[in-house]
PDB file of N, CA and C in Angstrom:
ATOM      1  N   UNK A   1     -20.266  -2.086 -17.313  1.00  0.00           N
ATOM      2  CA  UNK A   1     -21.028  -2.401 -18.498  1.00  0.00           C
ATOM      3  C   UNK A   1     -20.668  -1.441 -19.616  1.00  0.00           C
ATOM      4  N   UNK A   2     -20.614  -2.091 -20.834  1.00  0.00           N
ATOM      5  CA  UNK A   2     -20.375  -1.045 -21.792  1.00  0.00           C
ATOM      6  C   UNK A   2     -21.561  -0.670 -22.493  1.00  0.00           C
ATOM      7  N   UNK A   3     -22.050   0.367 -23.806  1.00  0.00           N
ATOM      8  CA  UNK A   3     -22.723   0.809 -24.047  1.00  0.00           C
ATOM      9  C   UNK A   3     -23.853  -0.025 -24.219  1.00  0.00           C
ATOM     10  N   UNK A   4     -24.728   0.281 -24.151  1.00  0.00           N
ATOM     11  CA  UNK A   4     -26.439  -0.641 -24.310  1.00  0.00           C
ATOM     12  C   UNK A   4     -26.293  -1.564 -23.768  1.00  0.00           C
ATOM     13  N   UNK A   5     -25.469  -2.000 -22.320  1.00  0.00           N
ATOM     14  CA  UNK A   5     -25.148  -2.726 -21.515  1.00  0.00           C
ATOM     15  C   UNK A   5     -24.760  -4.022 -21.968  1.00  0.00           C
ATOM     16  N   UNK A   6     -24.120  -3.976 -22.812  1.00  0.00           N
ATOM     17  CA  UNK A   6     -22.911  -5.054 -23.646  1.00  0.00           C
ATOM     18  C   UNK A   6     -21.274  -5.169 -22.933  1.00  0.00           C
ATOM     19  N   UNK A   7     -20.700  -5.928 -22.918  1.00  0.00           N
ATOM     20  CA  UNK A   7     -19.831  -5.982 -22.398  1.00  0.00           C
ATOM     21  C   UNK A   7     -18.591  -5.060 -22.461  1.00  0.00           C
ATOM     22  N   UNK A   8     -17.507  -4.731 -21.735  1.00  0.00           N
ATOM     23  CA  UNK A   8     -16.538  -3.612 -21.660  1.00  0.00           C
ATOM     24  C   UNK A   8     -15.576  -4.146 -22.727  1.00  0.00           C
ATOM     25  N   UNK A   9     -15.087  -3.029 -23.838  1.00  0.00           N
ATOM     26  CA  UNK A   9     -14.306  -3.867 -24.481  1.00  0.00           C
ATOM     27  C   UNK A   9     -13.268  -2.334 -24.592  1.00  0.00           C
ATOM     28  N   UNK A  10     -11.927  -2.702 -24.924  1.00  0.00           N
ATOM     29  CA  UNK A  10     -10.776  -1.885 -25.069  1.00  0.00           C
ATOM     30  C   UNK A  10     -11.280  -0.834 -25.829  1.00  0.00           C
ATOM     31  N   UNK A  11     -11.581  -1.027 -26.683  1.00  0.00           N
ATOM     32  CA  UNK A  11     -12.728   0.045 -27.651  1.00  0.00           C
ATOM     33  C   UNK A  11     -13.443   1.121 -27.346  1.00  0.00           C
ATOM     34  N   UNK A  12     -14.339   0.656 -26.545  1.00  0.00           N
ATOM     35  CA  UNK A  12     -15.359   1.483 -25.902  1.00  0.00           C
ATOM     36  C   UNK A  12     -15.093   1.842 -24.322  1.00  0.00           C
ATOM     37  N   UNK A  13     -14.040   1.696 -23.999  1.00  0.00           N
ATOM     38  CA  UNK A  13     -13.430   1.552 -22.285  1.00  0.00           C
ATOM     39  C   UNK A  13     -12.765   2.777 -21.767  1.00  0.00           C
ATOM     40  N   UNK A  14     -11.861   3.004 -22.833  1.00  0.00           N
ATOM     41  CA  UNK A  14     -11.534   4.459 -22.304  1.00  0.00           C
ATOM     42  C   UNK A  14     -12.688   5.495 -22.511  1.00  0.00           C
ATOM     43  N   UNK A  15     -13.624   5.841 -23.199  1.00  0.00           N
ATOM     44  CA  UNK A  15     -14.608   6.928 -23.144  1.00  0.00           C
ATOM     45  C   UNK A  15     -15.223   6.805 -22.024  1.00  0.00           C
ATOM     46  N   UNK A  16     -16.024   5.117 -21.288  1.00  0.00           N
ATOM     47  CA  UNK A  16     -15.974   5.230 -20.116  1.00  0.00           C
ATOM     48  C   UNK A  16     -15.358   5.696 -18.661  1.00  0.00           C
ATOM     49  N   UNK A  17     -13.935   5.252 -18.808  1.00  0.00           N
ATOM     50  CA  UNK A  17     -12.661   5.727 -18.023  1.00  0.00           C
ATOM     51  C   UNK A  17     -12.791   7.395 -18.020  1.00  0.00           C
ATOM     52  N   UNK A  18     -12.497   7.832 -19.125  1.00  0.00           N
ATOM     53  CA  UNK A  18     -12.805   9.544 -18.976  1.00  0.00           C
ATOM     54  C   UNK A  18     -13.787   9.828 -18.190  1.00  0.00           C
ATOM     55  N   UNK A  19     -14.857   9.180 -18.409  1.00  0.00           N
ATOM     56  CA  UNK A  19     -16.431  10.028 -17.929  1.00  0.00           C
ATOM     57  C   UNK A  19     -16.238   9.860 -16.428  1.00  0.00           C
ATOM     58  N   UNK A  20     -16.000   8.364 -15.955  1.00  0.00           N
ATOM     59  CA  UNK A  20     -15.818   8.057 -14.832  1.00  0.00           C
ATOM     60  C   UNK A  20     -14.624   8.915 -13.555  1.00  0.00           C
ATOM     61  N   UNK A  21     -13.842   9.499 -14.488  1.00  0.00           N
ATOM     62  CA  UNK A  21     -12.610  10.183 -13.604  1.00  0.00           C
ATOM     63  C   UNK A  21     -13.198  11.194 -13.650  1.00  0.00           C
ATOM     64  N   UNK A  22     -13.562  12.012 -14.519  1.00  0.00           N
ATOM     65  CA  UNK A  22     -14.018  13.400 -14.412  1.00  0.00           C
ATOM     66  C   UNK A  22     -15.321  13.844 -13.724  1.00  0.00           C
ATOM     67  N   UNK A  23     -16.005  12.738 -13.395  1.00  0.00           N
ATOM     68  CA  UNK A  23     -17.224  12.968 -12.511  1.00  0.00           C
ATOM     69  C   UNK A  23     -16.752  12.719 -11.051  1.00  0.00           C
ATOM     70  N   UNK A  24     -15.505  12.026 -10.929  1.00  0.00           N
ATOM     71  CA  UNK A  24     -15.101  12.002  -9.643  1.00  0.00           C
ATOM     72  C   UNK A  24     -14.314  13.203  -9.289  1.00  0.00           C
ATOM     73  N   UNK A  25     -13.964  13.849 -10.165  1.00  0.00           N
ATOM     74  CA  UNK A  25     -12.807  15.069 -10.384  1.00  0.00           C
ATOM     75  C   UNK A  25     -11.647  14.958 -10.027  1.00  0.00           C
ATOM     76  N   UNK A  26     -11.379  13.672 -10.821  1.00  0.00           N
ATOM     77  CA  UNK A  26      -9.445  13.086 -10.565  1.00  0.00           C
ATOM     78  C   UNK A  26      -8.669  13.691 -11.868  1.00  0.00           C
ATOM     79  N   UNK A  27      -7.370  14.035 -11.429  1.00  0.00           N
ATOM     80  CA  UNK A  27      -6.664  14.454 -12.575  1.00  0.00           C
ATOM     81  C   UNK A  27      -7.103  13.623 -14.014  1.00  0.00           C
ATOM     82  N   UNK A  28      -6.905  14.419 -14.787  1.00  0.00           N
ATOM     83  CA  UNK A  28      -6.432  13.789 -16.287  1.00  0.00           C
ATOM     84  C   UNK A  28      -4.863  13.083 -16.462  1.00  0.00           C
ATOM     85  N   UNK A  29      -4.100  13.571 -15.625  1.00  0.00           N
ATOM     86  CA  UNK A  29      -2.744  12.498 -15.749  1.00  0.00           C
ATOM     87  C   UNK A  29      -2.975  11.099 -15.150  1.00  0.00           C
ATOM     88  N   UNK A  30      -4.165  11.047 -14.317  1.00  0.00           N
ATOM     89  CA  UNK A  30      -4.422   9.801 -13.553  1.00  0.00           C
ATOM     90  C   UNK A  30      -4.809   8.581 -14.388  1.00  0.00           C
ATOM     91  N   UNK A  31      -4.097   7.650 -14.301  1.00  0.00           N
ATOM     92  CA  UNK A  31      -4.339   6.388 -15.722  1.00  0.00           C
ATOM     93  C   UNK A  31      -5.480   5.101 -14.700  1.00  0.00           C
ATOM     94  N   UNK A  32      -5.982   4.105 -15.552  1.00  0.00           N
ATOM     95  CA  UNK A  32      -6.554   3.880 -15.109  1.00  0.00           C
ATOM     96  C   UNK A  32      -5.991   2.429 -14.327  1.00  0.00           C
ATOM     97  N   UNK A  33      -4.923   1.991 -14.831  1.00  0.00           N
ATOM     98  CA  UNK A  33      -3.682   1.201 -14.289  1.00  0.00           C
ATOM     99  C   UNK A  33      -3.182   1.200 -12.675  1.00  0.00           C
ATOM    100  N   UNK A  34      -3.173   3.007 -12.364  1.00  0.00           N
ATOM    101  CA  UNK A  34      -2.899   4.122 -10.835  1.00  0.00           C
ATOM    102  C   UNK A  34      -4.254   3.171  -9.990  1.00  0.00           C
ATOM    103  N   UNK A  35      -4.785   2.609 -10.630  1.00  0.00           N
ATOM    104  CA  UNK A  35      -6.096   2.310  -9.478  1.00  0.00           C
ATOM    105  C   UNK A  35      -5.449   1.010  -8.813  1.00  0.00           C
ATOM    106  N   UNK A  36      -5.079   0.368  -9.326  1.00  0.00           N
ATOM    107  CA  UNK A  36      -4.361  -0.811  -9.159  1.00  0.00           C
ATOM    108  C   UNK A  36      -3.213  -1.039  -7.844  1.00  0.00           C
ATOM    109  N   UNK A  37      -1.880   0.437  -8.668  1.00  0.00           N
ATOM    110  CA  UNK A  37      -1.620   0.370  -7.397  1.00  0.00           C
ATOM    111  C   UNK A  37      -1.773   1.059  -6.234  1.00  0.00           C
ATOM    112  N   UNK A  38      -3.043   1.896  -6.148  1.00  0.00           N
ATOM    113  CA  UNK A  38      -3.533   2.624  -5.095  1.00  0.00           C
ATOM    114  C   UNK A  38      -3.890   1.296  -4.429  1.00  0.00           C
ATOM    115  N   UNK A  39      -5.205   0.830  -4.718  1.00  0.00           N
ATOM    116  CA  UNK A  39      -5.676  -0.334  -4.324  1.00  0.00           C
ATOM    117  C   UNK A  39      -4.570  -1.875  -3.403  1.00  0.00           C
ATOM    118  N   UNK A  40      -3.448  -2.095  -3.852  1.00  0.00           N
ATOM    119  CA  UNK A  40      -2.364  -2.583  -3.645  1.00  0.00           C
ATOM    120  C   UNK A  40      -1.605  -2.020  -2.282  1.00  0.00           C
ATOM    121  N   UNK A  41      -1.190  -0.634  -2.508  1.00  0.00           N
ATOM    122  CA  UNK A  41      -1.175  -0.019  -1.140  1.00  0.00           C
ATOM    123  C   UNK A  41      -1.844   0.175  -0.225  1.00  0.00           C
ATOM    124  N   UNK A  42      -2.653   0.478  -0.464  1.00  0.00           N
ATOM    125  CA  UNK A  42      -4.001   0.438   0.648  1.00  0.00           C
ATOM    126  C   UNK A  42      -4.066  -0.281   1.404  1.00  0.00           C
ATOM    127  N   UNK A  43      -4.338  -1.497   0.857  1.00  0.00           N
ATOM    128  CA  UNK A  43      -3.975  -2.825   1.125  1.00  0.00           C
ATOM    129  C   UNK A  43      -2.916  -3.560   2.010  1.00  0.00           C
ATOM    130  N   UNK A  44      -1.891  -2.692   1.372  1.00  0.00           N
ATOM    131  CA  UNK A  44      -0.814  -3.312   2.144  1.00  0.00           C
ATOM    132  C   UNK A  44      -0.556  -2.805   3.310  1.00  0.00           C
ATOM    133  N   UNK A  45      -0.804  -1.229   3.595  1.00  0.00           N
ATOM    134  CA  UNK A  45      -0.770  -0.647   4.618  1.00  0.00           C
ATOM    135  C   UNK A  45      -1.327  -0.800   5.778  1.00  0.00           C
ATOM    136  N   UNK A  46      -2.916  -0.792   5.345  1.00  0.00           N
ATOM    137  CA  UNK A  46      -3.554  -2.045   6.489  1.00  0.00           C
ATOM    138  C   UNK A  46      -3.782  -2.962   6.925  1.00  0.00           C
ATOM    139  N   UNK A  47      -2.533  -4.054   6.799  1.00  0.00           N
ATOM    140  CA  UNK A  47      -2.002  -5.148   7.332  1.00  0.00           C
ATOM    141  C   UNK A  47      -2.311  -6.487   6.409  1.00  0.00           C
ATOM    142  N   UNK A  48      -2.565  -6.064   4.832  1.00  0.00           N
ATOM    143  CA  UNK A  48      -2.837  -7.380   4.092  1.00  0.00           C
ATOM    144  C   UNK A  48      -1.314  -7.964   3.836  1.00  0.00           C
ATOM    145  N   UNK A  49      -1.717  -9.083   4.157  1.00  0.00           N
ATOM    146  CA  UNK A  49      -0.256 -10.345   3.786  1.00  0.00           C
ATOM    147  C   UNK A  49      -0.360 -10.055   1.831  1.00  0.00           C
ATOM    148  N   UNK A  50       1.008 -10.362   2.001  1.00  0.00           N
ATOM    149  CA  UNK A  50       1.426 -10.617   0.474  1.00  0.00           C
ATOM    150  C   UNK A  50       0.086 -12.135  -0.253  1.00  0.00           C
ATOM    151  N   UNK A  51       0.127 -13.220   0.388  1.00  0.00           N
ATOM    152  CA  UNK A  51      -1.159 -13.614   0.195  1.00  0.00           C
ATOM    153  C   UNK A  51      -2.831 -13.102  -0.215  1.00  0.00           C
ATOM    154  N   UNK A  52      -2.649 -12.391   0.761  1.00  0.00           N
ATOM    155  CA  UNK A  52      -4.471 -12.024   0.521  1.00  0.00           C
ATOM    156  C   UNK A  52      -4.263 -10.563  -0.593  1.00  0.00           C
ATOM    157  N   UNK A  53      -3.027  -9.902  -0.635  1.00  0.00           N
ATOM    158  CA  UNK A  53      -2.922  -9.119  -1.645  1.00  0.00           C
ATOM    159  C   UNK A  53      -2.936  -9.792  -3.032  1.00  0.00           C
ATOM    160  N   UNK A  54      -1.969 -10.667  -3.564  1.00  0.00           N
ATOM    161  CA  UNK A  54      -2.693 -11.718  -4.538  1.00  0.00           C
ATOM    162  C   UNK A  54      -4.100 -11.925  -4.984  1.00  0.00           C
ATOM    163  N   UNK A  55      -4.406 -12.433  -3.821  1.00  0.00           N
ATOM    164  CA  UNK A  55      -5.972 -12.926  -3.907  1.00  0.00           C
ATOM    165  C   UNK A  55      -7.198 -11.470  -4.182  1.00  0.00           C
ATOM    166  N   UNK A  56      -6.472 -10.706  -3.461  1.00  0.00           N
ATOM    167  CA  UNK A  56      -7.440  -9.302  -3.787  1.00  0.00           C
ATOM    168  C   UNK A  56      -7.304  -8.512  -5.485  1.00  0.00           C
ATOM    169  N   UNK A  57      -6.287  -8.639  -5.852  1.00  0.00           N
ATOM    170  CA  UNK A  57      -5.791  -8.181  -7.072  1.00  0.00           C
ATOM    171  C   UNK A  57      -5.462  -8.711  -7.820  1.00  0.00           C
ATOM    172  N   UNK A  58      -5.746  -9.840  -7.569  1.00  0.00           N
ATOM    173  CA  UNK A  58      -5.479 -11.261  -8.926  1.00  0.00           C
ATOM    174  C   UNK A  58      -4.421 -11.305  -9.572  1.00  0.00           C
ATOM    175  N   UNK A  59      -3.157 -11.202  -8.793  1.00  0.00           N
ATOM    176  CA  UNK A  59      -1.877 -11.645  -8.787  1.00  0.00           C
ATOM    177  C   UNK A  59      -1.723 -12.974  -8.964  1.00  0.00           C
ATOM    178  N   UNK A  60      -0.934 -13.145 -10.354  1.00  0.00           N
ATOM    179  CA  UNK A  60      -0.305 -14.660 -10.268  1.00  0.00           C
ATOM    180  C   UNK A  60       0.506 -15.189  -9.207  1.00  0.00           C
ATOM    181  N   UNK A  61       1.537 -14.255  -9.335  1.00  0.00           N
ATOM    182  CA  UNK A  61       2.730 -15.125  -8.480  1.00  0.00           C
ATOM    183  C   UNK A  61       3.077 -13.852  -7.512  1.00  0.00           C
ATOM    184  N   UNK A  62       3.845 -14.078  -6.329  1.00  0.00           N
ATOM    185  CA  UNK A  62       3.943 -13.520  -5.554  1.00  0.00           C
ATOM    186  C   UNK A  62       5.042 -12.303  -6.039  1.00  0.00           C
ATOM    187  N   UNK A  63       5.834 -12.643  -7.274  1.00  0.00           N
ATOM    188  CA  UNK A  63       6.433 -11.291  -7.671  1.00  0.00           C
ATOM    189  C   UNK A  63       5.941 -10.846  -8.553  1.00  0.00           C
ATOM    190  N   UNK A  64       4.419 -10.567  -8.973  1.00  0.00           N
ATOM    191  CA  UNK A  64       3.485  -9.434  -9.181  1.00  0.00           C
ATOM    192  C   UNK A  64       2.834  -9.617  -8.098  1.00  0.00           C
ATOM    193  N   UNK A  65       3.138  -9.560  -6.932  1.00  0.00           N
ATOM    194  CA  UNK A  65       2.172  -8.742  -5.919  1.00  0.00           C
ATOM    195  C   UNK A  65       3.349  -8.072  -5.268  1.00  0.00           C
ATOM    196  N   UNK A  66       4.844  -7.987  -5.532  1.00  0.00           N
ATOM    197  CA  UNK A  66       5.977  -7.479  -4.493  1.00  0.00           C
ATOM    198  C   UNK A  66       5.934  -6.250  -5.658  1.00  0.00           C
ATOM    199  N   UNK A  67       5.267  -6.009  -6.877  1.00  0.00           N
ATOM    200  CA  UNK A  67       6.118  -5.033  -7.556  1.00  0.00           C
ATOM    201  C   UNK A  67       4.890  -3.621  -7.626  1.00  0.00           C
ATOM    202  N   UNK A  68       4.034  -3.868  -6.746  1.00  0.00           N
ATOM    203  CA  UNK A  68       3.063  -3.280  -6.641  1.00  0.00           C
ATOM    204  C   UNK A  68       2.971  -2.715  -4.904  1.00  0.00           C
ATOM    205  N   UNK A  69       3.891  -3.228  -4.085  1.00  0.00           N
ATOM    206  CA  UNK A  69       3.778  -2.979  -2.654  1.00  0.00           C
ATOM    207  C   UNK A  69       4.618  -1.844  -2.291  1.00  0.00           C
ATOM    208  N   UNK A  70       4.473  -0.938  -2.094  1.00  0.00           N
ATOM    209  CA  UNK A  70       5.258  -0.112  -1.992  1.00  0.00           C
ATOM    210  C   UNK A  70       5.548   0.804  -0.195  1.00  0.00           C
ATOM    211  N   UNK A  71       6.526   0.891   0.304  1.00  0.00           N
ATOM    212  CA  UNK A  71       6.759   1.327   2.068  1.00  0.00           C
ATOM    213  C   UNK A  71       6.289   2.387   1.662  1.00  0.00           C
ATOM    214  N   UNK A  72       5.711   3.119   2.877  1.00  0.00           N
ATOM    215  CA  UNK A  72       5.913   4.675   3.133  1.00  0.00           C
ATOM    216  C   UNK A  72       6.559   4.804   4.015  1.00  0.00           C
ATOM    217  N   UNK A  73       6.952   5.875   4.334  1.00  0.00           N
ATOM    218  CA  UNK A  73       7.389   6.245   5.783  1.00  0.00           C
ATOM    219  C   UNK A  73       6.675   6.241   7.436  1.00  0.00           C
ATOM    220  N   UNK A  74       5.227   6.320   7.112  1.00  0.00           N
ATOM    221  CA  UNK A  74       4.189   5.997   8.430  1.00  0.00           C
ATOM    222  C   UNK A  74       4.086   4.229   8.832  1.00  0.00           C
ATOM    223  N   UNK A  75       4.210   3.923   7.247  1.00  0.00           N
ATOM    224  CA  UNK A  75       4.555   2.528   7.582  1.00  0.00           C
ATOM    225  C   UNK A  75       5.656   1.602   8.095  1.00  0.00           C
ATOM    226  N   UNK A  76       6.566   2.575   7.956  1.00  0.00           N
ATOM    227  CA  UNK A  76       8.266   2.056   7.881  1.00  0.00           C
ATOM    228  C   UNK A  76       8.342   2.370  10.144  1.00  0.00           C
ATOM    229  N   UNK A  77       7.585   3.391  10.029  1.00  0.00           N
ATOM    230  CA  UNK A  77       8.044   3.660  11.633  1.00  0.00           C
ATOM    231  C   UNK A  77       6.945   2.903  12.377  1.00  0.00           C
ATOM    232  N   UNK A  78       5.682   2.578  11.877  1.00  0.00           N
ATOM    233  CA  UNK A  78       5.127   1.732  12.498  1.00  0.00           C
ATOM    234  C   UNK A  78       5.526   0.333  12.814  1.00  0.00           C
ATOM    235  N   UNK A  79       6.027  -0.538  12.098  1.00  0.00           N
ATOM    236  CA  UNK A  79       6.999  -1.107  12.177  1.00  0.00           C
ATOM    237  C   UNK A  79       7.677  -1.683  12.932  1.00  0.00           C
ATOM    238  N   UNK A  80       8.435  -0.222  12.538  1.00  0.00           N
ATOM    239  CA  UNK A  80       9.649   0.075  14.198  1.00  0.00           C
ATOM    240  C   UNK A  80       9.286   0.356  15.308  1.00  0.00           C
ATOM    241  N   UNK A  81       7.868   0.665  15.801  1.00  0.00           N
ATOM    242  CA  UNK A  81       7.491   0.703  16.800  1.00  0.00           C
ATOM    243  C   UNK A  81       6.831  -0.476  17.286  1.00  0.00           C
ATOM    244  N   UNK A  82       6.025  -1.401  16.326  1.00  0.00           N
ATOM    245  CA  UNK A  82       5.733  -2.679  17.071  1.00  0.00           C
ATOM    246  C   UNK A  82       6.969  -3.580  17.206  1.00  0.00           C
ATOM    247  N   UNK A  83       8.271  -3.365  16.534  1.00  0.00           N
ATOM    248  CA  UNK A  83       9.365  -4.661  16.758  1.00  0.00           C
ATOM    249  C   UNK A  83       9.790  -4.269  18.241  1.00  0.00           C
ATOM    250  N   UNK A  84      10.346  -2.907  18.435  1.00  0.00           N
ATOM    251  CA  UNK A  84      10.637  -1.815  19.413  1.00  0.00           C
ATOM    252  C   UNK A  84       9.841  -2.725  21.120  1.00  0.00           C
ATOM    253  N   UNK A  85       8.343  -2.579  20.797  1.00  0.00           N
ATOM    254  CA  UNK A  85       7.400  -3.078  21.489  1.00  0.00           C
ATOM    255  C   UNK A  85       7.605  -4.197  21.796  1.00  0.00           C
ATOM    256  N   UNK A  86       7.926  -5.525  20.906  1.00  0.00           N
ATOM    257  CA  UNK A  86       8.588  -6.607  21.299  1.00  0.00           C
ATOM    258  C   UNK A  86       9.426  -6.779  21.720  1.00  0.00           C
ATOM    259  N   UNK A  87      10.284  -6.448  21.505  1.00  0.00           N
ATOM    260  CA  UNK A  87      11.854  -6.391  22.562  1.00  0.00           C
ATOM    261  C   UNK A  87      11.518  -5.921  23.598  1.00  0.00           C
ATOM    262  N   UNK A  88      10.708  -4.948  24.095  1.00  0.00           N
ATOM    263  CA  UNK A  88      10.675  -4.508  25.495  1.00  0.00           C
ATOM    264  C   UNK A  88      10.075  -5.539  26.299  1.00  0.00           C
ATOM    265  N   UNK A  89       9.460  -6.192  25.550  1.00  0.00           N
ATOM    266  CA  UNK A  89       8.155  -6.873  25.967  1.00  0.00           C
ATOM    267  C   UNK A  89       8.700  -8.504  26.549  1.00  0.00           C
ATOM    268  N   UNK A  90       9.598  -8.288  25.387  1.00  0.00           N
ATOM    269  CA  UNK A  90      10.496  -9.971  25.944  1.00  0.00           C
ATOM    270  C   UNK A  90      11.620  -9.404  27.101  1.00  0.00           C
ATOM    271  N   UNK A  91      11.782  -8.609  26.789  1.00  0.00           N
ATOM    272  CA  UNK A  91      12.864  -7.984  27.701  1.00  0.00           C
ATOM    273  C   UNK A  91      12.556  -7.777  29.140  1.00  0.00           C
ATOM    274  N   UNK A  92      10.938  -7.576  29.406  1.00  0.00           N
ATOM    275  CA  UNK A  92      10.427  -7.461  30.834  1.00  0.00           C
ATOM    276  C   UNK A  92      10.047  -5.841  31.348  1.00  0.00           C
ATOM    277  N   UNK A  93      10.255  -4.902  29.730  1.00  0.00           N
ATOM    278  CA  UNK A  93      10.505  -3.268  30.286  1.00  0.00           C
ATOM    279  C   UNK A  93       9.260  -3.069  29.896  1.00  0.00           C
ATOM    280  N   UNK A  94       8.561  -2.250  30.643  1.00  0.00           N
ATOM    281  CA  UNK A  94       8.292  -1.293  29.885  1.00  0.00           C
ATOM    282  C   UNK A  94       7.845   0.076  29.789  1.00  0.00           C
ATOM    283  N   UNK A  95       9.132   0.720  29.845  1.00  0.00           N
ATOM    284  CA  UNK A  95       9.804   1.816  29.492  1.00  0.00           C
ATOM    285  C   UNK A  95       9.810   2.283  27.824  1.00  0.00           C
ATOM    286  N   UNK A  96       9.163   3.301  27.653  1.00  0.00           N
ATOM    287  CA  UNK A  96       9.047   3.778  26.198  1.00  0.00           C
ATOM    288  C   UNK A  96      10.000   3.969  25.383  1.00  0.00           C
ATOM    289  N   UNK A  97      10.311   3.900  24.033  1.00  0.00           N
ATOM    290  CA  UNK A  97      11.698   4.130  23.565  1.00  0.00           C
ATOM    291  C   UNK A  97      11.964   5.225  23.225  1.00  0.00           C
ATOM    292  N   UNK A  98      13.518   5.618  23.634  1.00  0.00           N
ATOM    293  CA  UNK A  98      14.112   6.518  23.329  1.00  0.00           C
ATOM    294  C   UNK A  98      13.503   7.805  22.689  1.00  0.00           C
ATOM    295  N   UNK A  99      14.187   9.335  22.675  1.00  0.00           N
ATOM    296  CA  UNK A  99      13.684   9.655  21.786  1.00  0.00           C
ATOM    297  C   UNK A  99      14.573   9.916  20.383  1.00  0.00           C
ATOM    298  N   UNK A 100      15.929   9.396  20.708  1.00  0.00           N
ATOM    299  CA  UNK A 100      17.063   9.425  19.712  1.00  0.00           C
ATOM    300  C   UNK A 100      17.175   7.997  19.341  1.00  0.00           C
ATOM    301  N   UNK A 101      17.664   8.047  18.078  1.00  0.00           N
ATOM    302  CA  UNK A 101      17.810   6.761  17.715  1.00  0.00           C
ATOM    303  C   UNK A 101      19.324   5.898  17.409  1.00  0.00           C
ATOM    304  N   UNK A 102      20.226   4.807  17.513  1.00  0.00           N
ATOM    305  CA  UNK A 102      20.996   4.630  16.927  1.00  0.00           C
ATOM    306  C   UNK A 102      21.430   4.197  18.643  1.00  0.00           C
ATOM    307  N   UNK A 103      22.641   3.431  18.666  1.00  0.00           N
ATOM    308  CA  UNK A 103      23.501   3.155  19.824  1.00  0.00           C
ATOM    309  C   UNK A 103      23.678   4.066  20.514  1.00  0.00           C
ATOM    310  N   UNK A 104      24.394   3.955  21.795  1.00  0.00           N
ATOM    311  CA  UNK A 104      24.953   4.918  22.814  1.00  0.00           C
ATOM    312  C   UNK A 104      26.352   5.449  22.223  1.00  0.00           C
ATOM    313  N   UNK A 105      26.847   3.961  21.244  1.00  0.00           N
ATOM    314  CA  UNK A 105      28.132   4.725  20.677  1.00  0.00           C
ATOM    315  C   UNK A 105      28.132   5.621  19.636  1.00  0.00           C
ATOM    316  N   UNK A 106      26.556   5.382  18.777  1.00  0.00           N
ATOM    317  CA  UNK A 106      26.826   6.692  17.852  1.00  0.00           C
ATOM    318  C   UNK A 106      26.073   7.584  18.191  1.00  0.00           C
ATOM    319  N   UNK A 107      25.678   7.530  19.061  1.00  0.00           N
ATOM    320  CA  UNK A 107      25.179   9.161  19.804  1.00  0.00           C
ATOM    321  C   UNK A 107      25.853   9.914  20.304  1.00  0.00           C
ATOM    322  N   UNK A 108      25.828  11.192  19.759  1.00  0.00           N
ATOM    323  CA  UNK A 108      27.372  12.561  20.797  1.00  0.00           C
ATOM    324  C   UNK A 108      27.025  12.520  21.859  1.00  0.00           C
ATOM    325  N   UNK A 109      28.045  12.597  22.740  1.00  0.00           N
ATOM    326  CA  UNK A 109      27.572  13.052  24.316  1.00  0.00           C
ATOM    327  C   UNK A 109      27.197  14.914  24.730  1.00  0.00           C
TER     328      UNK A 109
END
């Protein structure tokens, strides 16, 4: 709500935005745009489809919801550990993987 509980307008939005970050005690470099794609990652990390990310962030088309998704690295090996998990799984093993990664041929002996 904006002042005397009138609607939010570009005008009166950032004085809100300030008050609102600084009572949370978030940087001053933090824009209010950063919420967006925090929110987006978040999201994506805990297993939202490119679909329901759309739908959560009111994405038109599916390439504004790809330009907002961003890997990490906890995510990138998680991943690799459920595909990892499938192959063993079709495979009939299960035996944990490796702790090196890459072929037998590019591994030194």
């Amino acid at each position: 709500m904006g002042p005397r509980g009138g609607k939010l307008r570009r005008s009166n939005f950032r004085d809100d935005w300030i008050r609102a970050r600084t009572a949370a005690g978030v940087s001053e470099d933090a824009h209010f745009h950063d919420l967006r794609h925090t929110g987006n990652t978040l999201a994506s990390q805990n297993g939202a489809s490119t679909r329901e990310l759309m739908t959560r962030m009111g994405h038109s088309s599916t390439r504004a919801a790809l330009i907002y998704q961003h890997i990490t690295s906890d995510r990138d090996r998680a991943i690799a550990d459920r595909m990892g998990e499938a192959v063993r799984k079709a495979l009939g093993r299960q035996d944990p993987p490796p702790e090196a990664s890459g072929t037998q041929v590019a591994q030194p002996d």
